[in-house]
Protein backbone atom coordinates (compact mmCIF):
# COMPACT_ATOMS: atom_id res chain seq x y z
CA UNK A 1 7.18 -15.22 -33.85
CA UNK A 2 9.21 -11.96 -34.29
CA UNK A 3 6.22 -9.35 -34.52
CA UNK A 4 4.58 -10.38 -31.23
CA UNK A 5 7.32 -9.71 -29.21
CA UNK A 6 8.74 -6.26 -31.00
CA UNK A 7 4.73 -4.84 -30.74
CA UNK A 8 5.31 -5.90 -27.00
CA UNK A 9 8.23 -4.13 -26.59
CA UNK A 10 6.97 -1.31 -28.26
CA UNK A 11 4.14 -1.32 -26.24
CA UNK A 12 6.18 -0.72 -22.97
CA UNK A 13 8.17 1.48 -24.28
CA UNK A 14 5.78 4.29 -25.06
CA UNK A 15 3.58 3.47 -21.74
CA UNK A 16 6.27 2.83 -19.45
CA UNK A 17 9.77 3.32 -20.11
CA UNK A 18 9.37 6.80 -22.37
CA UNK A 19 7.01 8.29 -19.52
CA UNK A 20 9.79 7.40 -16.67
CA UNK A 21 12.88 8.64 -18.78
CA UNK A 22 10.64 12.28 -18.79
CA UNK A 23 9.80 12.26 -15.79
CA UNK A 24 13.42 11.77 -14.69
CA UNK A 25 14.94 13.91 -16.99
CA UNK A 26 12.25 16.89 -15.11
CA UNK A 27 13.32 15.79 -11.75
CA UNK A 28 17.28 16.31 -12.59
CA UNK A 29 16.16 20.13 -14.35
CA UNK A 30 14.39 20.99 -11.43
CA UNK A 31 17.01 20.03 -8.60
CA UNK A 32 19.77 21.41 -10.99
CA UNK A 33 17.58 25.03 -10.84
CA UNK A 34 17.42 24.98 -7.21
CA UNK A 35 18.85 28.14 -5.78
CA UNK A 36 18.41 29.67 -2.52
CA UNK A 37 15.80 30.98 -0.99
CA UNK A 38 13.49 28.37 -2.84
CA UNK A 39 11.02 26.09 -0.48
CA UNK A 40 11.04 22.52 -1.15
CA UNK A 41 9.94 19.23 0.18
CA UNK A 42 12.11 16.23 0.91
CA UNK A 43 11.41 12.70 0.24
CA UNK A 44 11.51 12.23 4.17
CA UNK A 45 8.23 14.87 4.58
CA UNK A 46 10.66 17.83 5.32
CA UNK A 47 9.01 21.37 4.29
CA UNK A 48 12.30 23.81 4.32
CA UNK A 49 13.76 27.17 2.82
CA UNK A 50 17.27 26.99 1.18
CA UNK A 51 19.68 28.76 3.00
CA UNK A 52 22.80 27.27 1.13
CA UNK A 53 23.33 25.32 -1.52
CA UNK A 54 26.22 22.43 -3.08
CA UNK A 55 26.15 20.30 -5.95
CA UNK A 56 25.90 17.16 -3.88
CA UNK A 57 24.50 18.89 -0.54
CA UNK A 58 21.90 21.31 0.36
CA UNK A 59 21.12 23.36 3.80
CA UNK A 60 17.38 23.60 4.60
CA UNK A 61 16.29 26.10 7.26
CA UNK A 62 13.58 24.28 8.57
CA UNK A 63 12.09 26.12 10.96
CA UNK A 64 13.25 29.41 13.37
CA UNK A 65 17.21 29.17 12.99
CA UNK A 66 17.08 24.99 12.55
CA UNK A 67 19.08 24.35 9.23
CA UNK A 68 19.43 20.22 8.16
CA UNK A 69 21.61 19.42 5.81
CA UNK A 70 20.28 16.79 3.43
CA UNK A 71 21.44 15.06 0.26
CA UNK A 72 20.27 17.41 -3.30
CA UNK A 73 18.65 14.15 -4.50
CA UNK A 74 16.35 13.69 -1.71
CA UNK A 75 14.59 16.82 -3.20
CA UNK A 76 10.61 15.66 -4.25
CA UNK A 77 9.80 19.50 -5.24
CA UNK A 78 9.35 23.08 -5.14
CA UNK A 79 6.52 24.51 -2.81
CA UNK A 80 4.35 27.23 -4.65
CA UNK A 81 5.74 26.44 -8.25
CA UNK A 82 4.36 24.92 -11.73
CA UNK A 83 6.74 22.19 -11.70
CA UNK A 84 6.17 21.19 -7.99
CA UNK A 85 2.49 20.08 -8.90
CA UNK A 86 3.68 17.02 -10.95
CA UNK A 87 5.85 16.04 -7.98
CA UNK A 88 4.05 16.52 -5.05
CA UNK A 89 1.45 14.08 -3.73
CA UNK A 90 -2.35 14.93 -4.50
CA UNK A 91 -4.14 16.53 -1.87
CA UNK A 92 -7.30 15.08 -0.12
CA UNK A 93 -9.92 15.14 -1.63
CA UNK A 94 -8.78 15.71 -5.00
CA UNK A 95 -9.62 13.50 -7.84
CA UNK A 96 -6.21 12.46 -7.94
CA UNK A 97 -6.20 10.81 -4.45
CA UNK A 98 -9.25 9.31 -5.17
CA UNK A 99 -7.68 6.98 -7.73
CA UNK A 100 -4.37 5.99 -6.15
CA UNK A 101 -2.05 4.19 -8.63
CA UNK A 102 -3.57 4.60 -11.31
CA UNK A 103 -1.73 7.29 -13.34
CA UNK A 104 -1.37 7.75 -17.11
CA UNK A 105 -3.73 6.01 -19.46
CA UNK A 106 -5.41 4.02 -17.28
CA UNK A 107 -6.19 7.39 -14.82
CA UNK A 108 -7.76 9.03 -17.64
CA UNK A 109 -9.67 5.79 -18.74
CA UNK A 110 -10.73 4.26 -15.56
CA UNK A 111 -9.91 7.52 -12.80
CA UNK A 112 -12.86 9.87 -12.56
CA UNK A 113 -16.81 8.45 -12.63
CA UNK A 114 -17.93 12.15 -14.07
């Protein structure tokens, strides 16, 4: 009675709570190397520069001398960099937005028809 339920919780473990804890952990390394000047996107579809930064707070020059000030956590990603492909939706057209949801395993099992 004891085995099936420790190979289930093994089983999400390593395909879903590991993979989240990662991809946490990357999200809190790349807001903590933020610095200004960087472009980013916000979780609310904002594309900005940063003009000045906090630890809690962040100023985003958004367009010709319009600055928002949003929270540091609403930060989805750098624009232009390695890390902000992993954060960033796919783009149209890609094979990534052709399989919405399914990500992981089952993307590389069941995603592309090549």
């Amino acid at each position: 009675m004891l085995v099936p339920l420790l190979l289930m919780f093994g089983v999400f473990y390593f395909l879903l709570i590991r993979p989240q804890q990662k991809k946490q952990r990357l999200h809190k390394e790349m807001l903590r190397a933020l610095k200004v000047g960087d472009r980013v996107l916000t979780t609310g579809g904002l594309i900005g520069t940063i003009v000045e930064g906090g630890e809690q707070f962040i100023k985003l020059e958004v367009a010709d001398k319009i600055r928002v000030e949003i929270g540091r956590s609403y930060i989805v990603g750098r624009i232009g960099s390695k890390e902000s492909k992993e954060a960033l939706p796919a783009a149209e057209g890609s094979e990534e937005a052709a399989a919405p949801g399914l990500g992981g395993l089952l993307g590389k099992l069941f995603g592309s028809k090549k």
